[in-house]
PDB file of N, CA and C in Angstrom:
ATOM      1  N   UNK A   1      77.969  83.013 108.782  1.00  0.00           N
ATOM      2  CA  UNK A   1      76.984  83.674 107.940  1.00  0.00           C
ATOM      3  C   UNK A   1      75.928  82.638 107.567  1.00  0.00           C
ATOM      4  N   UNK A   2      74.682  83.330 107.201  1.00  0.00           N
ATOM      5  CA  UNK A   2      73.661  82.100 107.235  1.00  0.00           C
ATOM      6  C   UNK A   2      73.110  81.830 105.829  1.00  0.00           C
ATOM      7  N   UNK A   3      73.071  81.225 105.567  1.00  0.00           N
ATOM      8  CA  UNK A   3      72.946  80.847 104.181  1.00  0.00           C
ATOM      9  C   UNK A   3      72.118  82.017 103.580  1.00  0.00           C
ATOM     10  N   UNK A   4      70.672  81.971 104.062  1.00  0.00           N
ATOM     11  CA  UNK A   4      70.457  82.482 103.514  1.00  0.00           C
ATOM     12  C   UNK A   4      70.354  84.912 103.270  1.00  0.00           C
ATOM     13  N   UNK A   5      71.441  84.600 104.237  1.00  0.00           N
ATOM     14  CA  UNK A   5      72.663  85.909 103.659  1.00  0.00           C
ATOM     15  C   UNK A   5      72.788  85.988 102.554  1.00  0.00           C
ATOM     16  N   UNK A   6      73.682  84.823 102.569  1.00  0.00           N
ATOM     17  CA  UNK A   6      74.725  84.522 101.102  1.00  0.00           C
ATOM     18  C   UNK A   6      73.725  84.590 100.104  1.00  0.00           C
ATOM     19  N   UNK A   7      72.387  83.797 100.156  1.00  0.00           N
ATOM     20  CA  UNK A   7      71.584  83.438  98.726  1.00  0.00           C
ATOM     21  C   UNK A   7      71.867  84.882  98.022  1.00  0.00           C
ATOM     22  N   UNK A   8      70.893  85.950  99.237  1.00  0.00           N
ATOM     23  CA  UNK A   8      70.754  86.949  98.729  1.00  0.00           C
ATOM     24  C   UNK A   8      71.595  88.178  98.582  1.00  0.00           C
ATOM     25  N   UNK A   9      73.080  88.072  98.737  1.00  0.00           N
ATOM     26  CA  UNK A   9      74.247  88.821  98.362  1.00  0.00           C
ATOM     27  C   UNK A   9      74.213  87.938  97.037  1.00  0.00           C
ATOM     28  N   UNK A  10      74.224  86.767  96.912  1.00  0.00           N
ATOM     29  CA  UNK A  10      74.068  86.077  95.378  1.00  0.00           C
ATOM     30  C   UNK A  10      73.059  86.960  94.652  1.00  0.00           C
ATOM     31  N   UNK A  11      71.762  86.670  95.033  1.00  0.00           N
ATOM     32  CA  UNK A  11      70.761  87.574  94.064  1.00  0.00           C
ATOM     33  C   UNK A  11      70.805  88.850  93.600  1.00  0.00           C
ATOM     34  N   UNK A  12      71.736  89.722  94.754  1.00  0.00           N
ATOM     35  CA  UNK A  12      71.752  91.256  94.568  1.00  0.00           C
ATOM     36  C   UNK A  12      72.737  91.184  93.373  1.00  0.00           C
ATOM     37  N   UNK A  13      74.452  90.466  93.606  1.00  0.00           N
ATOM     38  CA  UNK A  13      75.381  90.186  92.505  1.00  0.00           C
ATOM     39  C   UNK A  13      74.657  89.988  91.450  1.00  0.00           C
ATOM     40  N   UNK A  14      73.919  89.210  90.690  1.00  0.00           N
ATOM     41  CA  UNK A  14      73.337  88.417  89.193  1.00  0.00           C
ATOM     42  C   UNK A  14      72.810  90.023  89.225  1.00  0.00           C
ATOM     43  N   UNK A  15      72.391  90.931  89.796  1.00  0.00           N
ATOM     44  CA  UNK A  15      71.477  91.780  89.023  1.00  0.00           C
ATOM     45  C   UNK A  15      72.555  93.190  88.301  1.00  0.00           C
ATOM     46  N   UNK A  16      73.911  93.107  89.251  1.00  0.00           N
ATOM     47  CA  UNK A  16      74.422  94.082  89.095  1.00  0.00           C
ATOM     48  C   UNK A  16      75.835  93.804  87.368  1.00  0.00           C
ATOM     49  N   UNK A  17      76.155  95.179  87.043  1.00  0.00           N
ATOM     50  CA  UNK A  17      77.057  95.041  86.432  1.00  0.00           C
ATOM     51  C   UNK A  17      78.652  94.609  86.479  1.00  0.00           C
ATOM     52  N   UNK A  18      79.292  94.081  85.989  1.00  0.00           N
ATOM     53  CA  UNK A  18      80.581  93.421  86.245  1.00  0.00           C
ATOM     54  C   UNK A  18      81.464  94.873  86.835  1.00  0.00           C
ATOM     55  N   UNK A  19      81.643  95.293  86.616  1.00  0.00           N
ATOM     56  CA  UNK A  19      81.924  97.037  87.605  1.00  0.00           C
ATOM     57  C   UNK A  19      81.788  96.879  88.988  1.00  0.00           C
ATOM     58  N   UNK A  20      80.342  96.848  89.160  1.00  0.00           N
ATOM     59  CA  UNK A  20      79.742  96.836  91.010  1.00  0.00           C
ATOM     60  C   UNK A  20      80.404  95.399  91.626  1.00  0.00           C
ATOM     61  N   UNK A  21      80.462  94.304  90.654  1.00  0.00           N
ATOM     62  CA  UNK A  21      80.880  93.107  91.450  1.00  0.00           C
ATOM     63  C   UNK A  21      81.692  92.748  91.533  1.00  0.00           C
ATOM     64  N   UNK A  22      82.634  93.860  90.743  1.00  0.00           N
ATOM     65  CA  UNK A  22      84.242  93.720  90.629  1.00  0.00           C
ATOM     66  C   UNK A  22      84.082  94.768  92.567  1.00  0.00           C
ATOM     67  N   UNK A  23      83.639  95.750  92.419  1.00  0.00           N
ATOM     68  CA  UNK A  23      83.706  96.515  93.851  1.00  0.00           C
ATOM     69  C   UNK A  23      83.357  95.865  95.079  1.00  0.00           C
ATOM     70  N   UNK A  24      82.460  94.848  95.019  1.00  0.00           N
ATOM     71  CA  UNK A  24      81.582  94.005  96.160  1.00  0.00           C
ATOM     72  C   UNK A  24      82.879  93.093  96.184  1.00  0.00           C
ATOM     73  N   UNK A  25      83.538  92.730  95.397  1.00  0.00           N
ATOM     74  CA  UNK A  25      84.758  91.563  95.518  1.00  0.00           C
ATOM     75  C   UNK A  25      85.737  92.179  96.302  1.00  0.00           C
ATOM     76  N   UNK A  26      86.080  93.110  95.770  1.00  0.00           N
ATOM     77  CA  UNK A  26      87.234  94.276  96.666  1.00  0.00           C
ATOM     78  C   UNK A  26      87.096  94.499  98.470  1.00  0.00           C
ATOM     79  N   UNK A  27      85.674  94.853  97.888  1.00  0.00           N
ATOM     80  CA  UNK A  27      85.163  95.039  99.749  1.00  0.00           C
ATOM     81  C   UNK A  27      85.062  94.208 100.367  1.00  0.00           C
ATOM     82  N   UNK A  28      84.703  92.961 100.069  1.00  0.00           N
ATOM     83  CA  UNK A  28      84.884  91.695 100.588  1.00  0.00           C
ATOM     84  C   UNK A  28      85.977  91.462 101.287  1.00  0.00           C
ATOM     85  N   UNK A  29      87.169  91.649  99.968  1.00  0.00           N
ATOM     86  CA  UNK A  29      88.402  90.910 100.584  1.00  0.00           C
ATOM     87  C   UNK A  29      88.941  91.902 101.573  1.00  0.00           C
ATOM     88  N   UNK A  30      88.553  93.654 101.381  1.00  0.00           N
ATOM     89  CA  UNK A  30      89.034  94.130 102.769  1.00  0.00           C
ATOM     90  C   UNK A  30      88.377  93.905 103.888  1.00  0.00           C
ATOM     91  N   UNK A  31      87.256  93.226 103.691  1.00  0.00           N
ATOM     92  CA  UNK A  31      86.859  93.239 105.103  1.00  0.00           C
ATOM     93  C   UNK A  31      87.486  92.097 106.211  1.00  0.00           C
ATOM     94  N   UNK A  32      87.739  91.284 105.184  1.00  0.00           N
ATOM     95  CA  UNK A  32      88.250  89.735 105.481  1.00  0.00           C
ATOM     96  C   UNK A  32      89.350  90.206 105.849  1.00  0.00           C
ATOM     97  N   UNK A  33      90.138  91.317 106.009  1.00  0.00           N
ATOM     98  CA  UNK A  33      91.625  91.363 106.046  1.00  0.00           C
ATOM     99  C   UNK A  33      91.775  92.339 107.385  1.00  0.00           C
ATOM    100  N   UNK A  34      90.216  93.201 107.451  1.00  0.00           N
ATOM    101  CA  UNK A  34      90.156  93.950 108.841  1.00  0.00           C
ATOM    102  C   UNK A  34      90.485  93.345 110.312  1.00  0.00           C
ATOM    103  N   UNK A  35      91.285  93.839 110.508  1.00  0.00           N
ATOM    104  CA  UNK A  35      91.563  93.565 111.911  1.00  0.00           C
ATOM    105  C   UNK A  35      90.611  93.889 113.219  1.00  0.00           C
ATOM    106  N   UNK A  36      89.727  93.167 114.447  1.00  0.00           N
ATOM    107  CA  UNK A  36      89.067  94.252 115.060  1.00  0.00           C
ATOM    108  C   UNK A  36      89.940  93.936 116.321  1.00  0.00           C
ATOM    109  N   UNK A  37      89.932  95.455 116.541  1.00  0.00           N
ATOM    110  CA  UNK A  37      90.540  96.529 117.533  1.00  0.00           C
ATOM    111  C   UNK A  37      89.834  96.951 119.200  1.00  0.00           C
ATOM    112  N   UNK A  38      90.017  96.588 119.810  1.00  0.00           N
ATOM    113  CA  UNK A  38      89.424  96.956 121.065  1.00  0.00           C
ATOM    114  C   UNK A  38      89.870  95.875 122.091  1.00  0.00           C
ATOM    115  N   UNK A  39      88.932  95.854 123.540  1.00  0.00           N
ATOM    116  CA  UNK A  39      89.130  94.983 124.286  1.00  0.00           C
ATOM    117  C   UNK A  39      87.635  94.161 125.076  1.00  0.00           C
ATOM    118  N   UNK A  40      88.246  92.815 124.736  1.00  0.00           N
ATOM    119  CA  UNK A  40      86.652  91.810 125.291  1.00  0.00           C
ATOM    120  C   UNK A  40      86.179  92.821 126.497  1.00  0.00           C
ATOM    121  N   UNK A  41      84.926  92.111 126.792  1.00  0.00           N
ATOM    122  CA  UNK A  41      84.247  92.770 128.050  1.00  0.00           C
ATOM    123  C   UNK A  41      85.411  91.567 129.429  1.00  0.00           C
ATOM    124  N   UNK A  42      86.138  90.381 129.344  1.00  0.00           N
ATOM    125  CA  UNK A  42      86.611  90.182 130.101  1.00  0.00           C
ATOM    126  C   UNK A  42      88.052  91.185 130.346  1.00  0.00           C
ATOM    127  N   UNK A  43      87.947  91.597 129.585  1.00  0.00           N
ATOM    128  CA  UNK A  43      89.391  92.263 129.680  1.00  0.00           C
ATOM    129  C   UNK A  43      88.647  93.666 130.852  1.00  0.00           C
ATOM    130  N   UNK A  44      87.682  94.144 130.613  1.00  0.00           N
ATOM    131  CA  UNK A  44      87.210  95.402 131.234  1.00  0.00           C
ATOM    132  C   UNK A  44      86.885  94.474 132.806  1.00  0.00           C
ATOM    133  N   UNK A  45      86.667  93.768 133.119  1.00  0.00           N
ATOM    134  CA  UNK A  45      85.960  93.250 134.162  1.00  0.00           C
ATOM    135  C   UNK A  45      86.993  93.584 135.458  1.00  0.00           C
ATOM    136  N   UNK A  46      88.500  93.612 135.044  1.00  0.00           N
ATOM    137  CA  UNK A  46      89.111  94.344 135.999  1.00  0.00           C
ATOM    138  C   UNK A  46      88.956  95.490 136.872  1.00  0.00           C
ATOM    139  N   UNK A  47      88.360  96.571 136.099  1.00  0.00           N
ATOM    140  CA  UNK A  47      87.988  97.867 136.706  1.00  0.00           C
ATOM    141  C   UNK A  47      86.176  97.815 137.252  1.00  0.00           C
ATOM    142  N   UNK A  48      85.296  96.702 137.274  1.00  0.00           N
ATOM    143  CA  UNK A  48      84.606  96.611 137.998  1.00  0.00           C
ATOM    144  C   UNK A  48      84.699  96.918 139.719  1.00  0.00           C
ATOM    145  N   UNK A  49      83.970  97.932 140.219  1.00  0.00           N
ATOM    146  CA  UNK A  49      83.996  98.324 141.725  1.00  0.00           C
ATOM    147  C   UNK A  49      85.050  99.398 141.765  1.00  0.00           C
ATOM    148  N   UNK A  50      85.514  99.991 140.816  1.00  0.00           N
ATOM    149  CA  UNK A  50      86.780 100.820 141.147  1.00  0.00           C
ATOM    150  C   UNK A  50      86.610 102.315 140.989  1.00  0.00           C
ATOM    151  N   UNK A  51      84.677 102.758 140.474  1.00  0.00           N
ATOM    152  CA  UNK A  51      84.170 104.199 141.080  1.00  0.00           C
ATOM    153  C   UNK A  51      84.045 103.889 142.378  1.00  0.00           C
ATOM    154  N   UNK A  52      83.641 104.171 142.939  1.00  0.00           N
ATOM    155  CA  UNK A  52      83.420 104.585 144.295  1.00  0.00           C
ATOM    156  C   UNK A  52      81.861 105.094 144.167  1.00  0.00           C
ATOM    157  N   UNK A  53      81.107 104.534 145.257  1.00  0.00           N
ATOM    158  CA  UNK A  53      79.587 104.967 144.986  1.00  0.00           C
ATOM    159  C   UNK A  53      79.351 105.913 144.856  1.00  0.00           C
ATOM    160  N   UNK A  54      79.814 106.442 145.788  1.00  0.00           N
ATOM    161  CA  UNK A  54      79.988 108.684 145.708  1.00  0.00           C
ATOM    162  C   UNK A  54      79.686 108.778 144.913  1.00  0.00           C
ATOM    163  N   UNK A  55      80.638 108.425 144.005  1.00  0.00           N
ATOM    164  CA  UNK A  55      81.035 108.977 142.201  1.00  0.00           C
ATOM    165  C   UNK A  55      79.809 108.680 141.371  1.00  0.00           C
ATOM    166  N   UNK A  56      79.422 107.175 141.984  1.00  0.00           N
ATOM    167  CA  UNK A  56      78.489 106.890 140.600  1.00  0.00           C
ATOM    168  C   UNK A  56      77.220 107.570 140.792  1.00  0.00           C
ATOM    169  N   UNK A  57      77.135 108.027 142.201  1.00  0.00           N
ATOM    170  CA  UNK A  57      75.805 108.665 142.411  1.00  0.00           C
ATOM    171  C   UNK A  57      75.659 110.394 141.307  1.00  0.00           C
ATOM    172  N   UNK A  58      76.904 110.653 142.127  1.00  0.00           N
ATOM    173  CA  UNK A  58      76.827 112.293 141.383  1.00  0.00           C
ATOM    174  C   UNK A  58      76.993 112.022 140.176  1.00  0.00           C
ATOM    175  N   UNK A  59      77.676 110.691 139.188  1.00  0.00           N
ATOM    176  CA  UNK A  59      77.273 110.594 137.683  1.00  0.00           C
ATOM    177  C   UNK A  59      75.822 110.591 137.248  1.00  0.00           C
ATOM    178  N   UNK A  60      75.237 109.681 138.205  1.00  0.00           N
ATOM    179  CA  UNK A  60      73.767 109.426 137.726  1.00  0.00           C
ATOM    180  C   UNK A  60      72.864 111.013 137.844  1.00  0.00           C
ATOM    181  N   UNK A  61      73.585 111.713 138.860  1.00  0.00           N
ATOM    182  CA  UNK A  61      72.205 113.056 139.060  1.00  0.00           C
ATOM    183  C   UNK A  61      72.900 113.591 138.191  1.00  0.00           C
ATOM    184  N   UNK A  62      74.285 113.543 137.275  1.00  0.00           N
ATOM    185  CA  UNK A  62      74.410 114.696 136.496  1.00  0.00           C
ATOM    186  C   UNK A  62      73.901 114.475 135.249  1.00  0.00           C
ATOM    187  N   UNK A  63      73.985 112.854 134.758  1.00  0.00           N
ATOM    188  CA  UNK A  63      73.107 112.492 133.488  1.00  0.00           C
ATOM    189  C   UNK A  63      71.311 112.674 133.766  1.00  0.00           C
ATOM    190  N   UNK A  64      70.734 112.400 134.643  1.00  0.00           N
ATOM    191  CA  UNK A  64      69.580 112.724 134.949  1.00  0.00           C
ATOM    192  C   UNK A  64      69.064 114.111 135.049  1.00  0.00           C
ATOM    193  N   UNK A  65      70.396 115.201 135.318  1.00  0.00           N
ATOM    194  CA  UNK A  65      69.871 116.472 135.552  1.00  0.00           C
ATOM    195  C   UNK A  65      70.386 117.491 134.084  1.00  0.00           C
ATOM    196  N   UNK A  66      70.981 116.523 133.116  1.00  0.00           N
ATOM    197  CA  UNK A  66      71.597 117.050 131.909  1.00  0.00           C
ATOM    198  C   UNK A  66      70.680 116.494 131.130  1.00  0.00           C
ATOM    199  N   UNK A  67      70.763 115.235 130.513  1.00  0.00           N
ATOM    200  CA  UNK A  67      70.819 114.224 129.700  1.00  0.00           C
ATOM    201  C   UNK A  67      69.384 114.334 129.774  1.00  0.00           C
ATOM    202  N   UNK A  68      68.376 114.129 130.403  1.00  0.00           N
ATOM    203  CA  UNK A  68      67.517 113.457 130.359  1.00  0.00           C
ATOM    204  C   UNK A  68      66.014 114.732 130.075  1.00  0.00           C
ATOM    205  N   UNK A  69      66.887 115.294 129.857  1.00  0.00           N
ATOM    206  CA  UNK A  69      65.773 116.999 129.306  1.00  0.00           C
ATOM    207  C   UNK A  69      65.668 117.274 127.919  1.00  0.00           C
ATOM    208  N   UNK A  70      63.971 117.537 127.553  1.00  0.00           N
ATOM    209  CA  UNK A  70      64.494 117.907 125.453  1.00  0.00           C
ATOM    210  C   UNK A  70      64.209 119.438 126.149  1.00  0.00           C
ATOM    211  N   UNK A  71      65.103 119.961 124.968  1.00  0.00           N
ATOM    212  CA  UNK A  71      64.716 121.515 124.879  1.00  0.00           C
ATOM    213  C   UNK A  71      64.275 122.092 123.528  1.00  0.00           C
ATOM    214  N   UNK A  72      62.803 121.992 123.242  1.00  0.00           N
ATOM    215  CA  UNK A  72      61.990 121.847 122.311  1.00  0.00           C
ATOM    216  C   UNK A  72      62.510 123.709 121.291  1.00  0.00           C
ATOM    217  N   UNK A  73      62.920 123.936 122.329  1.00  0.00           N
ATOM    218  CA  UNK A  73      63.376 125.246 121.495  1.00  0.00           C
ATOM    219  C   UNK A  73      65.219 125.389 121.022  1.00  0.00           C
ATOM    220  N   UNK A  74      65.520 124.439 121.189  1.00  0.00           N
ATOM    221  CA  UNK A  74      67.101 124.040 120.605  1.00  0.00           C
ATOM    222  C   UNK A  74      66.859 123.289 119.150  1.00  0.00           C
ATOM    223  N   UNK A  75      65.744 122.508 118.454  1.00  0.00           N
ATOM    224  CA  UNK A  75      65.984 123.090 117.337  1.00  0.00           C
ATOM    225  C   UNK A  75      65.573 123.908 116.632  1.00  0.00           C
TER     226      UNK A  75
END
């Protein structure tokens, strides 16, 4: 974190009531305690090459022939 983060999580704290910074303390320490969940991009690098071009082609015309349209009358 870069200092000047911290200054200004300092400055926001001094303005608030002992209540909110009792809550900013709380959230703190859960965040510090969060675990993160998932997998590196080396871990994925295994399944690199394992569509088949076929596949990635008919992905690309189906996002291009879905995805890539507004329908000004949907909202």
């Amino acid at each position: 974190m870069t200092e000047k983060i911290i200054h200004q999580v300092v400055e926001h704290l001094r303005t608030m009531p002992d209540n909110l910074q009792q809550e900013v303390l709380s959230f703190t320490q859960r965040l510090g305690k969060t675990k993160i969940v998932g997998n590196s991009g080396k871990a994925l690098l295994e399944f690199v090459g394992t569509i088949s071009h076929d596949d990635l082609e008919l992905m690309g015309l189906a996002i291009a022939e879905d995805c890539e349209q507004v329908d000004l009358r949907e909202w």
